[in-house]
Protein backbone atom coordinates (compact mmCIF):
# COMPACT_ATOMS: atom_id res chain seq x y z
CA UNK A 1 64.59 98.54 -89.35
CA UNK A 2 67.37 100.46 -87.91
CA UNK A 3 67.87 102.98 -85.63
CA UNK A 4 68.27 105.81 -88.47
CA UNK A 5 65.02 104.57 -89.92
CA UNK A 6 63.58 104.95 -86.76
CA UNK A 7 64.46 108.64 -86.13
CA UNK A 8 62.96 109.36 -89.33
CA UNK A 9 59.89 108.26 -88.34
CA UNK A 10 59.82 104.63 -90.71
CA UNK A 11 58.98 101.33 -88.40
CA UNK A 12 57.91 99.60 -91.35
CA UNK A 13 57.11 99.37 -95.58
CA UNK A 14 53.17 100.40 -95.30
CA UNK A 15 51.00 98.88 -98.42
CA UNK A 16 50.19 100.70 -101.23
CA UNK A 17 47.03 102.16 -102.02
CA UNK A 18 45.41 99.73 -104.35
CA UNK A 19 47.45 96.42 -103.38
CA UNK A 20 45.63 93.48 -105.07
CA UNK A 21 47.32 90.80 -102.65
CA UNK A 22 49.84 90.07 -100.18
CA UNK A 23 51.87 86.59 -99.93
CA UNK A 24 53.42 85.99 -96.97
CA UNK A 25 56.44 83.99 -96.20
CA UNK A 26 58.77 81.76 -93.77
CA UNK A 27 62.49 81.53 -94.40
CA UNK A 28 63.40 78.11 -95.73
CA UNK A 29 65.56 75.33 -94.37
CA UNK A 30 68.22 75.50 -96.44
CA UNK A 31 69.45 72.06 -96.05
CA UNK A 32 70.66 69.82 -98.69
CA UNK A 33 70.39 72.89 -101.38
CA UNK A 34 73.90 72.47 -102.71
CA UNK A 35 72.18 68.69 -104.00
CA UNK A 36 68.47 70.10 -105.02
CA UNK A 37 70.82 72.49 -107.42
CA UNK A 38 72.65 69.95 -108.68
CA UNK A 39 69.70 67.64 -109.71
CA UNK A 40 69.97 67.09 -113.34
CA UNK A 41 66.95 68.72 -115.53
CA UNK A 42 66.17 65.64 -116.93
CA UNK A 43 65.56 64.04 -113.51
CA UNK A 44 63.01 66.83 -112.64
CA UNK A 45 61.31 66.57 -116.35
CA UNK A 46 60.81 62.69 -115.69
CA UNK A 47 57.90 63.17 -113.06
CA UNK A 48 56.32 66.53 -114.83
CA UNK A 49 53.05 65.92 -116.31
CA UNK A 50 51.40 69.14 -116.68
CA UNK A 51 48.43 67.72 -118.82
CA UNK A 52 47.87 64.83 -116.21
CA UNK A 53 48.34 62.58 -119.13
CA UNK A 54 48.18 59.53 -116.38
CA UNK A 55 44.98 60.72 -114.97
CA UNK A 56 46.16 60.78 -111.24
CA UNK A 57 44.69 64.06 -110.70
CA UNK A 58 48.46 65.57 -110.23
CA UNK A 59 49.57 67.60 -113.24
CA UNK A 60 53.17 68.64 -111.65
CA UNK A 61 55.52 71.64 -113.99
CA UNK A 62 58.33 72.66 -113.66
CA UNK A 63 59.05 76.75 -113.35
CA UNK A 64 61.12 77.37 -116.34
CA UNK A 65 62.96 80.61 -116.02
CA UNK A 66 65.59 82.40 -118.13
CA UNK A 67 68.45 80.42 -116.39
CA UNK A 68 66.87 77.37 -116.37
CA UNK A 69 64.02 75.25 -114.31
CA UNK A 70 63.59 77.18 -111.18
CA UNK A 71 64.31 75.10 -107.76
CA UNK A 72 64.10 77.79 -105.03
CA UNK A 73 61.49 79.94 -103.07
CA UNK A 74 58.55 78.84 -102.49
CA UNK A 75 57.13 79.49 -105.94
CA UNK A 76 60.16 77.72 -107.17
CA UNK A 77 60.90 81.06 -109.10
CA UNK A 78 64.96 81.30 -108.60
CA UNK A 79 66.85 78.52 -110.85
CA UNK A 80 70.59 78.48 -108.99
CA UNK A 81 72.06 78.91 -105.37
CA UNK A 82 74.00 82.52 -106.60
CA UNK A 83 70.79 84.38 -107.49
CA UNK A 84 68.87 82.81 -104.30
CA UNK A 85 71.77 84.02 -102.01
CA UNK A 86 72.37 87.15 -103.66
CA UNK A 87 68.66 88.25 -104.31
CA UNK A 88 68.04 87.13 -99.82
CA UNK A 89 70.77 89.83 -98.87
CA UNK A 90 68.92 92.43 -100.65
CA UNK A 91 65.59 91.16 -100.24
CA UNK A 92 64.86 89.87 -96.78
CA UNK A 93 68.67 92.04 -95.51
CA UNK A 94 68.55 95.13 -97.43
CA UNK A 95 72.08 94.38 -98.20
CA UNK A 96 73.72 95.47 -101.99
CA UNK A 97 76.11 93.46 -103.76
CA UNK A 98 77.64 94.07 -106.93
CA UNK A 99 74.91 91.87 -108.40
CA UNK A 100 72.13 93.75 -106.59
CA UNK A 101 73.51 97.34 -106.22
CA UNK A 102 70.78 98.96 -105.53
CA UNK A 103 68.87 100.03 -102.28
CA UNK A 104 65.18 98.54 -101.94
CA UNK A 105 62.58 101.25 -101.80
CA UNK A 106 59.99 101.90 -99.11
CA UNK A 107 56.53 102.18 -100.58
CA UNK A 108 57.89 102.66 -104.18
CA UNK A 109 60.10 105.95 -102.76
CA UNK A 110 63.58 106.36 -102.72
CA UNK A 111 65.27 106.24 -99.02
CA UNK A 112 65.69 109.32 -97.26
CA UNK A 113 68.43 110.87 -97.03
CA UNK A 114 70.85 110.36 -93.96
CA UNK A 115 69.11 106.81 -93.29
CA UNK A 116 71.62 104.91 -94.83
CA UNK A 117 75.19 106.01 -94.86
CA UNK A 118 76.92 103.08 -95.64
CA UNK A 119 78.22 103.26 -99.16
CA UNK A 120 77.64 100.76 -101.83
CA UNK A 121 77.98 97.48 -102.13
CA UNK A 122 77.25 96.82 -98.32
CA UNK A 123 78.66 93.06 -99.01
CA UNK A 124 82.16 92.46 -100.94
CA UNK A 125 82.23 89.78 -103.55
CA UNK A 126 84.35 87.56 -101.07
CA UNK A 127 81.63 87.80 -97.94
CA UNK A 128 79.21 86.84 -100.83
CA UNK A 129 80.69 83.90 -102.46
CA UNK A 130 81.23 82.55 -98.96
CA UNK A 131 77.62 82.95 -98.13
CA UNK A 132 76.69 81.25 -101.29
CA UNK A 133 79.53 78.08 -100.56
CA UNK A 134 78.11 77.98 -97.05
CA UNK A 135 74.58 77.21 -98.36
CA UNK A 136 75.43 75.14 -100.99
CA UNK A 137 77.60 72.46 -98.68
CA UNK A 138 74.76 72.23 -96.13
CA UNK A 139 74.20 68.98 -96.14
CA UNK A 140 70.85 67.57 -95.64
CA UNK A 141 70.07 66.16 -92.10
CA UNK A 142 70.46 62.13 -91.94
CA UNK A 143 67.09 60.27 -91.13
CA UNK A 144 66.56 59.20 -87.74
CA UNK A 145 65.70 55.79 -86.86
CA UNK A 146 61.77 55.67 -86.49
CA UNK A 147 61.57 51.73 -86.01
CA UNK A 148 58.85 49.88 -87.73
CA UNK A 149 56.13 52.15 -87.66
CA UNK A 150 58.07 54.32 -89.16
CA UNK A 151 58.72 51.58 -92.00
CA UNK A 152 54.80 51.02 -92.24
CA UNK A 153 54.42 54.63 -92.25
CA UNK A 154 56.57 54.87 -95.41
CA UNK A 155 54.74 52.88 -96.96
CA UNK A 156 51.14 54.73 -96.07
CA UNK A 157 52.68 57.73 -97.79
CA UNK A 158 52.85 56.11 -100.76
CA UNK A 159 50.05 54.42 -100.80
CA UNK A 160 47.87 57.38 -100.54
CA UNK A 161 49.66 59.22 -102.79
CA UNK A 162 51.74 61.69 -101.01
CA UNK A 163 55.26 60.91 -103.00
CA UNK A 164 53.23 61.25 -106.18
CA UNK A 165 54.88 65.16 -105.43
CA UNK A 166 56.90 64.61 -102.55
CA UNK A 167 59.44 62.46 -104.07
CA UNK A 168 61.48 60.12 -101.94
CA UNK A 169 64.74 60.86 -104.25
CA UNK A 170 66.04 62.81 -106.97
CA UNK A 171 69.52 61.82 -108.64
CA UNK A 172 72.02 64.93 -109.06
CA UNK A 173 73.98 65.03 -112.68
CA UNK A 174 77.43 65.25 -113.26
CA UNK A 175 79.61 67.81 -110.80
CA UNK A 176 82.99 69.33 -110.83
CA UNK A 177 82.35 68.41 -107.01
CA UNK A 178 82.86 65.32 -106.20
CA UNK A 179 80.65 65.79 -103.15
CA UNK A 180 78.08 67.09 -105.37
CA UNK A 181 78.11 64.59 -108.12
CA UNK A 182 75.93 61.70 -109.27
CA UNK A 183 74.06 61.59 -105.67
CA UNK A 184 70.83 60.30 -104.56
CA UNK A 185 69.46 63.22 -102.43
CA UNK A 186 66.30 61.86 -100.36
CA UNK A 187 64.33 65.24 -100.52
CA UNK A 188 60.85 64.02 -100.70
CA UNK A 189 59.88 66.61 -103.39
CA UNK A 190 59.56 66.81 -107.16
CA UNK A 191 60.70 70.32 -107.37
CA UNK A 192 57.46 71.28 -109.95
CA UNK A 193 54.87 73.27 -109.27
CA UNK A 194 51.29 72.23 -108.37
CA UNK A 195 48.14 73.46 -107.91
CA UNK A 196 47.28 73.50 -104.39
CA UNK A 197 43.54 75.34 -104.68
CA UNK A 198 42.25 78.32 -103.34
CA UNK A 199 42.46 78.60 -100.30
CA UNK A 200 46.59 78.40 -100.06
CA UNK A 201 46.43 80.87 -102.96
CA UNK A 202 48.10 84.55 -102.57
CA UNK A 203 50.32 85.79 -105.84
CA UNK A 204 51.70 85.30 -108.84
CA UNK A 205 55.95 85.21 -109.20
CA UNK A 206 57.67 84.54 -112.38
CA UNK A 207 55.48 82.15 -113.80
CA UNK A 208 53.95 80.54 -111.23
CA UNK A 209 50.31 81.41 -111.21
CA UNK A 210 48.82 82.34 -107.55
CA UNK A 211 47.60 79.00 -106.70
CA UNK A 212 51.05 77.00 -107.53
CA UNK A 213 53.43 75.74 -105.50
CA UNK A 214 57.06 73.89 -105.37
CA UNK A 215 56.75 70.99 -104.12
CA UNK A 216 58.30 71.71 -100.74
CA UNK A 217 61.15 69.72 -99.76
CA UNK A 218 60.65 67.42 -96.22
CA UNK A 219 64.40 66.99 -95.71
CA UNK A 220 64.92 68.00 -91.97
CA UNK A 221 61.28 68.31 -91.71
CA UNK A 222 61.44 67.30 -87.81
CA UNK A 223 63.03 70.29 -87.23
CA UNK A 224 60.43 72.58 -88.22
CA UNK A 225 57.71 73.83 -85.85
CA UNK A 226 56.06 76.06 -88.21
CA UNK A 227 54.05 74.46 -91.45
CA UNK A 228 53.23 75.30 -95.23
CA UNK A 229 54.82 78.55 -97.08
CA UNK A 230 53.24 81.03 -94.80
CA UNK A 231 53.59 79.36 -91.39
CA UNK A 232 49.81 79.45 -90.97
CA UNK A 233 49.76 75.77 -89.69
CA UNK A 234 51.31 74.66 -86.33
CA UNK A 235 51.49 70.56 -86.76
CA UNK A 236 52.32 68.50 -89.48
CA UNK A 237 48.63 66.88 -89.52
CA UNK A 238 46.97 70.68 -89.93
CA UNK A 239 49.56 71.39 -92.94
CA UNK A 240 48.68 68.01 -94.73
CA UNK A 241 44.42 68.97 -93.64
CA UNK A 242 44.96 72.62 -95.34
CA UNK A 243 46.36 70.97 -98.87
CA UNK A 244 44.21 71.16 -101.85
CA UNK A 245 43.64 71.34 -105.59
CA UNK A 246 46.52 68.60 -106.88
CA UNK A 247 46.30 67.61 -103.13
CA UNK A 248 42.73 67.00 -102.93
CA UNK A 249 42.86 63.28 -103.05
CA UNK A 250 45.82 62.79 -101.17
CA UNK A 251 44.49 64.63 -98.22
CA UNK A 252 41.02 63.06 -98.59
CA UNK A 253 42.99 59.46 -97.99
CA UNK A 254 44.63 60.98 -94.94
CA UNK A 255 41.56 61.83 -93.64
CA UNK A 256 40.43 58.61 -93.95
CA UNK A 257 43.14 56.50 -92.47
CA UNK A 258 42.81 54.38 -89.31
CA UNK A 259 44.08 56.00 -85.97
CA UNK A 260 46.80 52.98 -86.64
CA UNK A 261 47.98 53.81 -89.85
CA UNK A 262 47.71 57.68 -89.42
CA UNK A 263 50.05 57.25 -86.44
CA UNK A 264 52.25 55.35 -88.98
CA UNK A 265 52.13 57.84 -91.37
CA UNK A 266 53.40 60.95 -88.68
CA UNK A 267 56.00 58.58 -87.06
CA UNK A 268 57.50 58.40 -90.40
CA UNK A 269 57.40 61.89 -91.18
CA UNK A 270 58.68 62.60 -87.92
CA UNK A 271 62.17 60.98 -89.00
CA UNK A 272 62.59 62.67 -91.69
């Protein structure tokens, strides 16, 4: 909020009367996007299986929007880096573009006057474009070296099922970059959306349904001290504990590893 906000007595957007649900969010790492954008469709279409025609209880699809399958946000629900970029400056900055020219509301009511004297767009097409170039050439974070538990652990995640969704690599199709082209990006996700039960559910967006999910990248993973799309876990074991639906199983397995092999499994993860 700023200080003209302020005077006018506005600290913060109050919920309207009525509000069905609330979803609440963490800002992404943004590593390695440049790569998840340039994954080919066809790459992502090879592990959907929306009718769980396998019968591995994991019935991944992808978020088809009007630009094309959707690899960004948490709901997967923005398709390409320019509309992710230019729809955070408004959404999460309250910043207008040329794309976005419009200020955000408060409560469904216009600003008041005075608040906001800055005149439209707040961000020139240059300041954008760099924004967007600056996202899309952060590269993901090399793995570290995790010795051989860390190898063993690998191997525990796919034995209990855990890169059924995460992934270990997509390929990216053909570039104009050369940077960008015909890579293998290790991003440990599938970039479809799953099911992940009731209890992780909150809203709807695009066409995601309130209890589905992207698969979330783990790319720079040991960076992160905060866990799952709303922060509500503080370790990596409570975030793999709270999955369900799709998850069920996988999580069930976890639960049942060895002290050994659960080690494994977190000393791998914690290299990524």
């Amino acid at each position: 909020m700023t200080p003209l906000l302020r005077e006018a007595g506005i600290t913060k957007e109050p919920l309207p009367p009525g509000v069905t649900g609330v979803g609440l969010r963490t800002t992404p790492d943004l590593f390695g996007f440049g790569l998840l954008e340039a994954v080919a469709e066809h790459e992502i279409l090879r592990h959907a299986d929306p009718d769980d025609r396998d019968h591995d209880g994991i019935s991944g699809r992808p978020h088809w929007t009007d630009d094309g399958i959707g690899r960004f946000g948490r709901k997967g629900q923005v398709s390409n880096l320019t509309d992710f970029i230019t729809d955070a400056w408004i959404y999460e900055q309250g910043i207008t573009s040329e794309a976005e020219p419009d200020e955000q509301t408060i409560a469904g009511e216009p600003l008041p006057d005075g608040v906001d004297p800055t005149l439209d767009p707040e961000i020139s097409e240059e300041d954008l474009e760099a924004s967007i170039r600056f996202v899309q050439f952060l590269a993901p974070p090399s793995r570290v070296h995790g010795g051989m538990n860390a190898v063993r652990g690998a191997r525990v995640f796919s034995e209990i099922g855990c890169a059924s969704c995460h992934v270990p690599a997509l390929r990216t199709d053909r570039h104009p970059i050369r940077a960008m082209s015909r890579k293998k990006v290790f991003a440990y996700t599938d970039l479809l959306l799953h099911d992940m039960g009731e209890e992780l559910s909150d809203i709807c967006n695009g066409e995601a349904l309130p209890s589905e999910f992207r698969t979330e990248p783990l790319m720079g993973l040991r960076f992160s001290t905060i866990y799952m799309h709303d922060g509500r876990a503080t370790t990596i074991e409570q975030a793999i504990e709270m999955h369900g639906g799709e998850a069920t199983g996988s999580r069930d397995r976890f639960l049942e590893l060895s002290h050994r092999k659960r080690s494994q499994l977190l000393r791998f993860l914690e290299t990524l």
